[in-house]
N, C-alpha and C. Protein backbone atom coordinates (compact mmCIF):
# COMPACT_ATOMS: atom_id res chain seq x y z
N UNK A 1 -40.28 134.33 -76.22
CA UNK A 1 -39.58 134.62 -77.45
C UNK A 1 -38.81 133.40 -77.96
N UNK A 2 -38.50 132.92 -76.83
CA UNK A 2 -37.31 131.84 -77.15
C UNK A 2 -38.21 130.63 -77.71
N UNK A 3 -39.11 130.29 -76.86
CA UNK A 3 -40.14 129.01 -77.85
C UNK A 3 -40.66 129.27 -78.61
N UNK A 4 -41.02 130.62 -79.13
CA UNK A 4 -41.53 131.23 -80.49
C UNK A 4 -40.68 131.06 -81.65
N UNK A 5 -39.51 130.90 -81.61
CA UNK A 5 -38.44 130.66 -82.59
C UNK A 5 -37.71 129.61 -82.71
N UNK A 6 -38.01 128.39 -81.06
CA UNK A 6 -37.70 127.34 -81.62
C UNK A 6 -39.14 126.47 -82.11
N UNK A 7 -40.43 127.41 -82.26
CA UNK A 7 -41.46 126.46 -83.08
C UNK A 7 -41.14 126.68 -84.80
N UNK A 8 -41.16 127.96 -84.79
CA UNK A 8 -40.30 128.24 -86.28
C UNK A 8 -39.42 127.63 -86.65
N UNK A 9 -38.71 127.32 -86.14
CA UNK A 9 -37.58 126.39 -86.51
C UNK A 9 -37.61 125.15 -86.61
N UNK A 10 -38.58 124.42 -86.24
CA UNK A 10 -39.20 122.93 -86.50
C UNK A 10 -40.05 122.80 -86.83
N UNK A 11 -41.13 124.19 -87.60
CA UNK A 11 -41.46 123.95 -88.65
C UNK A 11 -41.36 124.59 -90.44
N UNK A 12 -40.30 124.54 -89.76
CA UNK A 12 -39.17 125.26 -91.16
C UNK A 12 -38.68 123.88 -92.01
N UNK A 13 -38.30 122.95 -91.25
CA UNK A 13 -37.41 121.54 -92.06
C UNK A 13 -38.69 121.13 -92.73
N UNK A 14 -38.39 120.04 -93.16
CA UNK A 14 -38.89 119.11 -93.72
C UNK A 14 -38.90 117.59 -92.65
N UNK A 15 -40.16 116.84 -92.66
CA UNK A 15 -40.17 115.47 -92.56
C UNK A 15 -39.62 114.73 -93.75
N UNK A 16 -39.33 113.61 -93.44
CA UNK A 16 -39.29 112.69 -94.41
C UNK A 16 -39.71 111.15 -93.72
N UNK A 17 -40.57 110.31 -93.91
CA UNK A 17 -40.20 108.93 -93.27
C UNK A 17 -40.34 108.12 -94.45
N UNK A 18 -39.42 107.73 -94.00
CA UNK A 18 -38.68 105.93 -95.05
C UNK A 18 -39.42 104.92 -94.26
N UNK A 19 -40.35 104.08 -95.34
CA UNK A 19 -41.23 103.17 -94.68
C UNK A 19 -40.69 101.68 -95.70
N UNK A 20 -39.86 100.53 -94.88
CA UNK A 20 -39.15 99.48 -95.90
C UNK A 20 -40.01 98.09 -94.79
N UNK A 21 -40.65 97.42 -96.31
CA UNK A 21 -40.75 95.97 -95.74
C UNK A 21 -40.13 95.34 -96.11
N UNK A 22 -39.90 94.24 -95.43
CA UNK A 22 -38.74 92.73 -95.60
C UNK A 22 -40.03 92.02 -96.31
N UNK A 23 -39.95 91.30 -97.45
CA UNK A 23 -40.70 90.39 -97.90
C UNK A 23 -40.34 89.29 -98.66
N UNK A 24 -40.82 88.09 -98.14
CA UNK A 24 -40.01 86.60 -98.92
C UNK A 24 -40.19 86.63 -100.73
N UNK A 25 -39.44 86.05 -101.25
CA UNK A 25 -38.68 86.20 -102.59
C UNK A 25 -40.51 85.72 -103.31
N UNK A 26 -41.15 85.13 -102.74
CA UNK A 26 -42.11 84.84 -103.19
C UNK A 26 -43.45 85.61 -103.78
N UNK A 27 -43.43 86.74 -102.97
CA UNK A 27 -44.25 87.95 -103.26
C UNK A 27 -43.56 88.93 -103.83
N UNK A 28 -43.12 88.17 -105.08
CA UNK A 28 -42.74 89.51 -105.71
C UNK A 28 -43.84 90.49 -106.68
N UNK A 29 -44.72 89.23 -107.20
CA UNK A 29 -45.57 89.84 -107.97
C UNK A 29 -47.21 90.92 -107.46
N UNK A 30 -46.71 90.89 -105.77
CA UNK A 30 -47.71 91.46 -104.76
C UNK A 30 -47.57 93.03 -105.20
N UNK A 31 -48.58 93.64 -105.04
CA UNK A 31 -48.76 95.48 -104.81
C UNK A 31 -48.64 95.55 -103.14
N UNK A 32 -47.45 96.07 -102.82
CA UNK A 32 -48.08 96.87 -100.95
C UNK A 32 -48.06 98.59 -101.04
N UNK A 33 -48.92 98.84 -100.15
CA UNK A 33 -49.19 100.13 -100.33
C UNK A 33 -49.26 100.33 -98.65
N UNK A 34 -49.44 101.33 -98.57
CA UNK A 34 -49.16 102.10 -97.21
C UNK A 34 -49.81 103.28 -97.26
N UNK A 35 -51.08 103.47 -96.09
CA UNK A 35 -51.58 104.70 -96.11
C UNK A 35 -51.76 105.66 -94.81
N UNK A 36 -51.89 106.20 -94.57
CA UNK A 36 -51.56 107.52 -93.50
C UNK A 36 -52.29 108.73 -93.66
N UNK A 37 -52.34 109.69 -92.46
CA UNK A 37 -53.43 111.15 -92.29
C UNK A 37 -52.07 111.84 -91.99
N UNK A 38 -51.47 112.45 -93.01
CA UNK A 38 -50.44 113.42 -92.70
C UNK A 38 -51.08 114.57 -92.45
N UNK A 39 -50.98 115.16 -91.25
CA UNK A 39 -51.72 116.76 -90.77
C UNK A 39 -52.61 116.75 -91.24
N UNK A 40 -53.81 116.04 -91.39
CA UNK A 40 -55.31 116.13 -91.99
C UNK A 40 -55.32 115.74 -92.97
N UNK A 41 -54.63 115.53 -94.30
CA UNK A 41 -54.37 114.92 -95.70
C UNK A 41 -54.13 113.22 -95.58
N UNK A 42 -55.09 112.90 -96.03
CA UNK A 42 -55.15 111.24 -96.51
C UNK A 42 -53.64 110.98 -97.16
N UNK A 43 -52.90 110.10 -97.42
CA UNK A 43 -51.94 109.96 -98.20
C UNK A 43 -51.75 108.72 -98.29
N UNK A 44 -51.42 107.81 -99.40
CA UNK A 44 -51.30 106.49 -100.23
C UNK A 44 -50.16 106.79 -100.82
N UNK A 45 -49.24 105.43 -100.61
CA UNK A 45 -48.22 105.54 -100.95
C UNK A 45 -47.87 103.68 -101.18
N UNK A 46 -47.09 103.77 -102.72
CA UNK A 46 -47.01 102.81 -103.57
C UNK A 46 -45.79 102.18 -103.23
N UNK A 47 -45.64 100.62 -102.18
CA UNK A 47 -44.14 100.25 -101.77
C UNK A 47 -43.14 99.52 -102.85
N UNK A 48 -42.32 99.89 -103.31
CA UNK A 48 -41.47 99.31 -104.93
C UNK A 48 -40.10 98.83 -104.16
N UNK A 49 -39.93 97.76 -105.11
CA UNK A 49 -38.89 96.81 -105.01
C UNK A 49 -38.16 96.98 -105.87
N UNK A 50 -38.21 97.92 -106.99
CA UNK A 50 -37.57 97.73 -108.29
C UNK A 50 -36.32 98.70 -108.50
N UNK A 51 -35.84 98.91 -107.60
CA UNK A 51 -34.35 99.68 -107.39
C UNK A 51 -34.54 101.12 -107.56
N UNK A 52 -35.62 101.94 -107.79
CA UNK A 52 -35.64 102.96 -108.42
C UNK A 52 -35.55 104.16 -107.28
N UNK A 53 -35.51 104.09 -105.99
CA UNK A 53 -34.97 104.33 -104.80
C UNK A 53 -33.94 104.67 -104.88
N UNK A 54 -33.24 105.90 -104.06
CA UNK A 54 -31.69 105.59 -103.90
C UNK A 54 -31.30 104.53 -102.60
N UNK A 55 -30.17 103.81 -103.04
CA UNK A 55 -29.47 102.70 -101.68
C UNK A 55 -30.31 101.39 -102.11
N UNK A 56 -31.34 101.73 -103.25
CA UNK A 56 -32.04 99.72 -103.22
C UNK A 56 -31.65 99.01 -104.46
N UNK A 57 -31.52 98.12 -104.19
CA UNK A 57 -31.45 97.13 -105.30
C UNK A 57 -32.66 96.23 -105.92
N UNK A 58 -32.66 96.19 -107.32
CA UNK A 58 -34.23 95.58 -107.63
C UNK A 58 -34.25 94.35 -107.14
N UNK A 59 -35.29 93.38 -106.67
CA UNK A 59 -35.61 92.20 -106.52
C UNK A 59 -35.15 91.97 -105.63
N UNK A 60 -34.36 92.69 -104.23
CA UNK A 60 -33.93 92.12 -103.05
C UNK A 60 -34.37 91.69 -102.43
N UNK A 61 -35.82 91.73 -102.04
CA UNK A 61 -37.24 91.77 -100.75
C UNK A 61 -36.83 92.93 -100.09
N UNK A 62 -36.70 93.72 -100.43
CA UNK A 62 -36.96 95.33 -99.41
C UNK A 62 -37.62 96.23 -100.25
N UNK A 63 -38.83 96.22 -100.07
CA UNK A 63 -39.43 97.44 -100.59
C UNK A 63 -39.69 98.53 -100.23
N UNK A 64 -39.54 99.58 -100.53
CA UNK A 64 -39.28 100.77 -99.89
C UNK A 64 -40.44 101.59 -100.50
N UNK A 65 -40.46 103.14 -100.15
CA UNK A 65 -41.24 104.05 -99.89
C UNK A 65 -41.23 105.36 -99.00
N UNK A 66 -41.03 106.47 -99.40
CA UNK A 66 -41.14 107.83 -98.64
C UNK A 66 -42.05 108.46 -98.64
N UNK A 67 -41.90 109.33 -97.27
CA UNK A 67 -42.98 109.92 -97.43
C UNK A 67 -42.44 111.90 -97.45
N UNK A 68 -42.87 112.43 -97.23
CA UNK A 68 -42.45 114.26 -97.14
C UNK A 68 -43.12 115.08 -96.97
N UNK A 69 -42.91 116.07 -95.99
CA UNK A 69 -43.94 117.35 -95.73
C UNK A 69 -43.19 117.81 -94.42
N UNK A 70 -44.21 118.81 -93.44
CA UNK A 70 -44.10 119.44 -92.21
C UNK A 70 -43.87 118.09 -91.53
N UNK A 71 -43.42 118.45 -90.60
CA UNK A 71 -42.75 117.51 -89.35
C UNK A 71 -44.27 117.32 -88.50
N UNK A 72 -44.09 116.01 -88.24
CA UNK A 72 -45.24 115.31 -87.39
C UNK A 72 -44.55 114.58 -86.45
N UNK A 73 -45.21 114.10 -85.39
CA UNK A 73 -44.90 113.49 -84.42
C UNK A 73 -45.39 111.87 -84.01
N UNK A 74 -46.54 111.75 -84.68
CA UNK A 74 -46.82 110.37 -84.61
C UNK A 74 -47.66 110.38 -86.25
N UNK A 75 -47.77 109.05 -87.09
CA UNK A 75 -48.41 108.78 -88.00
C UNK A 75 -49.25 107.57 -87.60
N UNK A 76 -50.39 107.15 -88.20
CA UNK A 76 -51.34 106.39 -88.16
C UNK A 76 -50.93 105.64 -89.28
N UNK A 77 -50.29 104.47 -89.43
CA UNK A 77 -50.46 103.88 -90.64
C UNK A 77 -50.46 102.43 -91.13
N UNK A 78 -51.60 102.35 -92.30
CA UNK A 78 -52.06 101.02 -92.64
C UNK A 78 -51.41 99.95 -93.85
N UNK A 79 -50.55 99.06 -93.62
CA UNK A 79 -50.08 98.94 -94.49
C UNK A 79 -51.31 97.88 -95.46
N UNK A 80 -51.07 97.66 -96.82
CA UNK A 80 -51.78 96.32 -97.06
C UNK A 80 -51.31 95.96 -98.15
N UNK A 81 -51.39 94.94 -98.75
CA UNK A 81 -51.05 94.03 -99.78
C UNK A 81 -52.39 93.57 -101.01
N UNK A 82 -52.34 93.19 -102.31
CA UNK A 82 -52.74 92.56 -102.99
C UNK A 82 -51.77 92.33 -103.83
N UNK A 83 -52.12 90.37 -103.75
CA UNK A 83 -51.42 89.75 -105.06
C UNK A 83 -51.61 89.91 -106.70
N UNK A 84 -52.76 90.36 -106.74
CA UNK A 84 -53.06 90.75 -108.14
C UNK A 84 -54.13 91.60 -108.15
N UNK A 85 -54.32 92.24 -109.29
CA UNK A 85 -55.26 93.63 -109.21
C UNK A 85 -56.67 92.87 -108.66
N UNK A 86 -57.40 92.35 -109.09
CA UNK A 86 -58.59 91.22 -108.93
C UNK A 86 -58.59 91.19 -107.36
N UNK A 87 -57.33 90.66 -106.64
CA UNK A 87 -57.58 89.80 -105.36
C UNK A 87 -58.05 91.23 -104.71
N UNK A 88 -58.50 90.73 -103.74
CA UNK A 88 -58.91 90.97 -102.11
C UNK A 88 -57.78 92.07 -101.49
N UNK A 89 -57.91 93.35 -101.25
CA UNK A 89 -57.06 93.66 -100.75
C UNK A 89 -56.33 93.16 -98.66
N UNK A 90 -55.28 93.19 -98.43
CA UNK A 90 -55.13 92.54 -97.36
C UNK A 90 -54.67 92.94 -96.20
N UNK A 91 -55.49 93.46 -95.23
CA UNK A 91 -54.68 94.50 -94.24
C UNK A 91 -53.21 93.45 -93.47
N UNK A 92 -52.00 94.32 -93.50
CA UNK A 92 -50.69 93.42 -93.11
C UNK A 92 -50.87 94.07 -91.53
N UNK A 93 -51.10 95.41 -91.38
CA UNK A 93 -50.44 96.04 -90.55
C UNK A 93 -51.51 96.74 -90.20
N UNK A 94 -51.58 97.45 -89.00
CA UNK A 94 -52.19 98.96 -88.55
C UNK A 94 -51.55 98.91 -86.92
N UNK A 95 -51.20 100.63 -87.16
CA UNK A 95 -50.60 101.15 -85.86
C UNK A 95 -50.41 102.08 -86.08
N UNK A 96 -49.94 102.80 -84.80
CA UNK A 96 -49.48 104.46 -84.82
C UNK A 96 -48.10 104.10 -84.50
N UNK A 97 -47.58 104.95 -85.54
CA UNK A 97 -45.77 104.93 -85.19
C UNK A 97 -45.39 106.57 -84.92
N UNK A 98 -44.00 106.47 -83.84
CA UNK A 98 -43.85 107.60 -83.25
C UNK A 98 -42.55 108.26 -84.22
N UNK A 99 -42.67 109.42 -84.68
CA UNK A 99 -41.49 109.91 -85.65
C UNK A 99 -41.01 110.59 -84.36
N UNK A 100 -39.62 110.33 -84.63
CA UNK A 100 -38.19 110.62 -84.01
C UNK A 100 -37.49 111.76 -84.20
N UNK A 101 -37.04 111.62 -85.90
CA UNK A 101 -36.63 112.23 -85.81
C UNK A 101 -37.01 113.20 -87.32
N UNK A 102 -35.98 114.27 -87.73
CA UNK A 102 -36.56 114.86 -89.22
C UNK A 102 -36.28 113.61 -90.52
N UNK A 103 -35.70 113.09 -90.07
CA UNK A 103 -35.85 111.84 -91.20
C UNK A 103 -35.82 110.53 -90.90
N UNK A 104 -36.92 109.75 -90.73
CA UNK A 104 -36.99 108.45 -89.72
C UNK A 104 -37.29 107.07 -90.83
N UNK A 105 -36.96 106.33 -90.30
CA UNK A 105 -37.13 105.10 -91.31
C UNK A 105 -38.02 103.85 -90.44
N UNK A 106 -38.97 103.48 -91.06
CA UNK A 106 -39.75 102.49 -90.20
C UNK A 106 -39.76 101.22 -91.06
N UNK A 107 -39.57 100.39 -90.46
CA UNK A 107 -39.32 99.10 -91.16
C UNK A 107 -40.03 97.64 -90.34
N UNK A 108 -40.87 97.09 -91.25
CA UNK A 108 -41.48 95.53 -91.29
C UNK A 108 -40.68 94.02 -91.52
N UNK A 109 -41.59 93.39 -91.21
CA UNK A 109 -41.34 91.74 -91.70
C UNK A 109 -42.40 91.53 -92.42
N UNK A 110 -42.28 91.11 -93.23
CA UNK A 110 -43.52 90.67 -93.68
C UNK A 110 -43.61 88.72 -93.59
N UNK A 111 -44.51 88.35 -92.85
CA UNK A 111 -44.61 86.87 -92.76
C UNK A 111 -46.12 86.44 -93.98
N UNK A 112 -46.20 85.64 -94.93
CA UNK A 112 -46.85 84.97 -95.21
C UNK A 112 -47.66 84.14 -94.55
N UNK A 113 -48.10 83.40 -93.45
CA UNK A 113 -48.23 82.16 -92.98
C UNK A 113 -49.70 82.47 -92.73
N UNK A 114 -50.42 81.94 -92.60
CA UNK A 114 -52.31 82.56 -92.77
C UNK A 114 -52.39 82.78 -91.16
N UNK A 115 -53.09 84.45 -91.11
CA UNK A 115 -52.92 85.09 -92.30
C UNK A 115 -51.42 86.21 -92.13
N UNK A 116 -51.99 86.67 -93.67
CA UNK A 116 -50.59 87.29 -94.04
C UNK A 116 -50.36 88.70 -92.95
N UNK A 117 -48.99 88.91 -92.36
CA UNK A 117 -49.30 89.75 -91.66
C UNK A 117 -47.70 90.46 -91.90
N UNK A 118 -47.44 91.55 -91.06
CA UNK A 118 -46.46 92.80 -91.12
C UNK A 118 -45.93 92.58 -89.66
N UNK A 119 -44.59 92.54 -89.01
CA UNK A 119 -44.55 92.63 -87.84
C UNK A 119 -43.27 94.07 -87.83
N UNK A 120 -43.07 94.70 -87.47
CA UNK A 120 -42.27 95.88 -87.09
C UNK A 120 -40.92 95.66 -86.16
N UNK A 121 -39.96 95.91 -86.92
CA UNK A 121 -39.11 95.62 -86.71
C UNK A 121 -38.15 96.93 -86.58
N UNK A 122 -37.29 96.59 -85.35
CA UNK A 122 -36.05 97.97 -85.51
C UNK A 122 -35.35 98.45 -87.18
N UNK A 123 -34.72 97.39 -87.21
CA UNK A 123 -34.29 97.46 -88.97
C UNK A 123 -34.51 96.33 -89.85
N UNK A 124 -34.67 97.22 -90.65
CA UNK A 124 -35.18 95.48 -92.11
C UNK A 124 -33.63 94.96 -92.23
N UNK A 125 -34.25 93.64 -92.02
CA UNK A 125 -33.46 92.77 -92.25
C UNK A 125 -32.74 91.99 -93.78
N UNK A 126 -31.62 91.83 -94.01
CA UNK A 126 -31.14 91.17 -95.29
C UNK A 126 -31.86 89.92 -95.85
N UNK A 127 -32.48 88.99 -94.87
CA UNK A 127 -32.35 87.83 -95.54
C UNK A 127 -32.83 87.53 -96.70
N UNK A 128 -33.81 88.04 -97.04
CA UNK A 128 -34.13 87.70 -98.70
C UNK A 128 -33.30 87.72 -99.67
N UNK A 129 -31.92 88.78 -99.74
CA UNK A 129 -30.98 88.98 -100.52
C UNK A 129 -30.13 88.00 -100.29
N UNK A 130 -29.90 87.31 -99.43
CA UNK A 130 -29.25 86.42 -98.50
C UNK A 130 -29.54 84.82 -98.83
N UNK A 131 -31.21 84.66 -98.63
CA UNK A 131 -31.19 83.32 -98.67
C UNK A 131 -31.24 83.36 -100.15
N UNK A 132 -31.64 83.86 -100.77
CA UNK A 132 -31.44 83.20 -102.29
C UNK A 132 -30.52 83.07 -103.28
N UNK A 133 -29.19 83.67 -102.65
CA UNK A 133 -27.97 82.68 -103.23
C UNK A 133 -27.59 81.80 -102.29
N UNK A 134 -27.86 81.58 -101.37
CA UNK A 134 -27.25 80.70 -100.15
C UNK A 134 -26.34 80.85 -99.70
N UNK A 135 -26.21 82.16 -99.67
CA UNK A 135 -24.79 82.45 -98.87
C UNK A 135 -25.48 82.11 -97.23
N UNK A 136 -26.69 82.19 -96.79
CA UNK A 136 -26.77 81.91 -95.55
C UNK A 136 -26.44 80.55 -94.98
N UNK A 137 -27.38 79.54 -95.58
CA UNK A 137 -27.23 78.29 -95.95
C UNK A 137 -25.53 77.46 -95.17
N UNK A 138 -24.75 78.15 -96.25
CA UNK A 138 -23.35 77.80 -96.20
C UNK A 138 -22.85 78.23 -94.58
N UNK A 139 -23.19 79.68 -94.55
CA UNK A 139 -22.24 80.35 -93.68
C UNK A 139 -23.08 79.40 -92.08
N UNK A 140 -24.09 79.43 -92.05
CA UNK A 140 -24.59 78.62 -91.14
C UNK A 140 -24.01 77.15 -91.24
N UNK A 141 -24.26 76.13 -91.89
CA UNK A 141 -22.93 75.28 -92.15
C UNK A 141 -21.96 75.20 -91.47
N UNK A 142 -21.13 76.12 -92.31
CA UNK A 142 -19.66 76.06 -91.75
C UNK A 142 -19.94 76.61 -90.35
N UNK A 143 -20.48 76.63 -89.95
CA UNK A 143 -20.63 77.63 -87.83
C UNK A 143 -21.33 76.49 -87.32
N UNK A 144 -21.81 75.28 -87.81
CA UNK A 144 -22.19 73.95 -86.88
C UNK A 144 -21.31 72.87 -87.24
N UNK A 145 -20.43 72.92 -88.52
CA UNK A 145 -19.10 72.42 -88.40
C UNK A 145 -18.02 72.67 -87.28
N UNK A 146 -18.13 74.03 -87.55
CA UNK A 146 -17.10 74.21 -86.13
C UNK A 146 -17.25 74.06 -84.89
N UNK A 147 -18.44 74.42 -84.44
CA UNK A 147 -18.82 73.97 -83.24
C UNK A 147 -18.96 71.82 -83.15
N UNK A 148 -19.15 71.45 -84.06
CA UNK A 148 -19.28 70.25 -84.04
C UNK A 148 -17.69 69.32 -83.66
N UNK A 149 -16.62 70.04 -84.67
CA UNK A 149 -15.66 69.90 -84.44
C UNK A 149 -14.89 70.24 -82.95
N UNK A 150 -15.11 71.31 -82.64
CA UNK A 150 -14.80 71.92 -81.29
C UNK A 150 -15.20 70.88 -80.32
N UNK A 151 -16.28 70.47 -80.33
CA UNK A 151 -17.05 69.46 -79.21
C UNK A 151 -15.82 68.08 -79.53
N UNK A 152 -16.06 67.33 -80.79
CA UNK A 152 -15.40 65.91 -80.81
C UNK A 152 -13.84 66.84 -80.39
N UNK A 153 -13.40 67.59 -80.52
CA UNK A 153 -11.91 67.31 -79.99
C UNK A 153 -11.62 67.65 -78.31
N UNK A 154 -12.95 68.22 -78.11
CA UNK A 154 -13.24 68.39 -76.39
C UNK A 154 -12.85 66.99 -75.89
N UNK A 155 -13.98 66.22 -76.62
CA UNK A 155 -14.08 65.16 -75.76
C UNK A 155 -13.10 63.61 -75.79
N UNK A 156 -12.26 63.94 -77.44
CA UNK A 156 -10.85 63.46 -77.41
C UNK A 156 -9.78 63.64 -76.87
N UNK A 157 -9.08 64.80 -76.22
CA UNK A 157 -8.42 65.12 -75.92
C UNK A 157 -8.34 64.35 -74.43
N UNK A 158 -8.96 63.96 -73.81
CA UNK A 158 -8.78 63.44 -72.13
C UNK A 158 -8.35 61.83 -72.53
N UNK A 159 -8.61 61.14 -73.84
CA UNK A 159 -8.66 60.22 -74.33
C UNK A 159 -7.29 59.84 -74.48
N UNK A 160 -6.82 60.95 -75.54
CA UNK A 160 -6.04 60.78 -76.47
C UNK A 160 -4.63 60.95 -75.22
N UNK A 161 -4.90 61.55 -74.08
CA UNK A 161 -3.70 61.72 -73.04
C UNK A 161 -3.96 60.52 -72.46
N UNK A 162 -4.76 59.98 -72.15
CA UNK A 162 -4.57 58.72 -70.82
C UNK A 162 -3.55 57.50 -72.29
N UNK A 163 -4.24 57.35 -73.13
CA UNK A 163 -3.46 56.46 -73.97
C UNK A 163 -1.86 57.08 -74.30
N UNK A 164 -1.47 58.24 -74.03
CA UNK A 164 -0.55 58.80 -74.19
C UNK A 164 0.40 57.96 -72.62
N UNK A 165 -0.18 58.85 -71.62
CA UNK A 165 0.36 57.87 -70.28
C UNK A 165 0.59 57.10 -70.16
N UNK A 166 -0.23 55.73 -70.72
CA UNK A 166 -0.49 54.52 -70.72
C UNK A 166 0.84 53.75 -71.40
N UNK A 167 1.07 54.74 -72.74
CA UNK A 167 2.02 53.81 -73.30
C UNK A 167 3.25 54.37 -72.94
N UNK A 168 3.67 55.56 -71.79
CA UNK A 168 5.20 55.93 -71.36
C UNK A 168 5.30 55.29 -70.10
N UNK A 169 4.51 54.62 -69.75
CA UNK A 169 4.61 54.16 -68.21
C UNK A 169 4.76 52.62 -68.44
């Protein structure tokens, strides 16, 4: 009785999975799409950058995408890319990912470098929003300044005492 009503009950909710790639500022003008066998149903799904998401901002490099239905436990899914309607479509990705929980979020890298590929990552990462004002740039900077500084006064300080000695004695 008792597992009879907790199957009812998990398949009463809803799934949802949030599928976000990280992608360099450069592919913006790319289509990625993402496809999957939800419980026997084919499903294609269109990844957008253009803020129209709740929580995204347009043009960040995080493109996002949901999906919704009965709760599943693992999905099969292919991500791919084309730069323009014409090109070649481009497989980034394929794998089976394990859903967690009733609302799971799966998230990529996307690397350019030939060839173009998807690597899976715990959480998407900022940097695209990041490197292109240079706030990274800087903040990295100033953190090998300091360490740079830290070192020359390491190695002044044993200096700067013997000449200290030198001239009370």
């Amino acid at each position: 009785m008792l597992s009879t009503l907790l199957l009812v009950l998990t398949t009463a909710t809803a799934a949802e999975v949030r599928l976000e790639v990280v992608a360099p500022s450069a592919m913006r003008s790319m289509r990625l799409q993402a496809q999957t066998t939800w419980l026997g149903e084919p499903r294609t799904l269109d990844l957008l950058d253009d803020g129209s998401r709740d929580g995204d901002t347009p043009g960040d490099g995080l493109w996002t995408g949901t999906w919704s239905g009965d709760p599943v436990q693992a999905l099969a899914i292919t991500l791919t890319a084309r730069t323009t309607p014409e090109a070649e479509e481009v497989v980034l990705y394929e794998g089976t990912e394990v859903i967690t929980a009733s609302a799971d979020r799966l998230s990529w890298q996307l690397h350019l470098g030939p060839p173009p590929r998807a690597e899976r990552t715990a959480l998407p990462l900022a940097g695209p929003a990041i490197a292109r004002d240079g706030t990274l740039q800087v903040v990295a900077a100033t953190g090998w300044v300091i360490v740079l500084l830290n070192y020359v006064g390491w190695l002044l300080v044993p200096v700067l005492r013997r000449q200290r000695e030198d001239g009370e004695a």
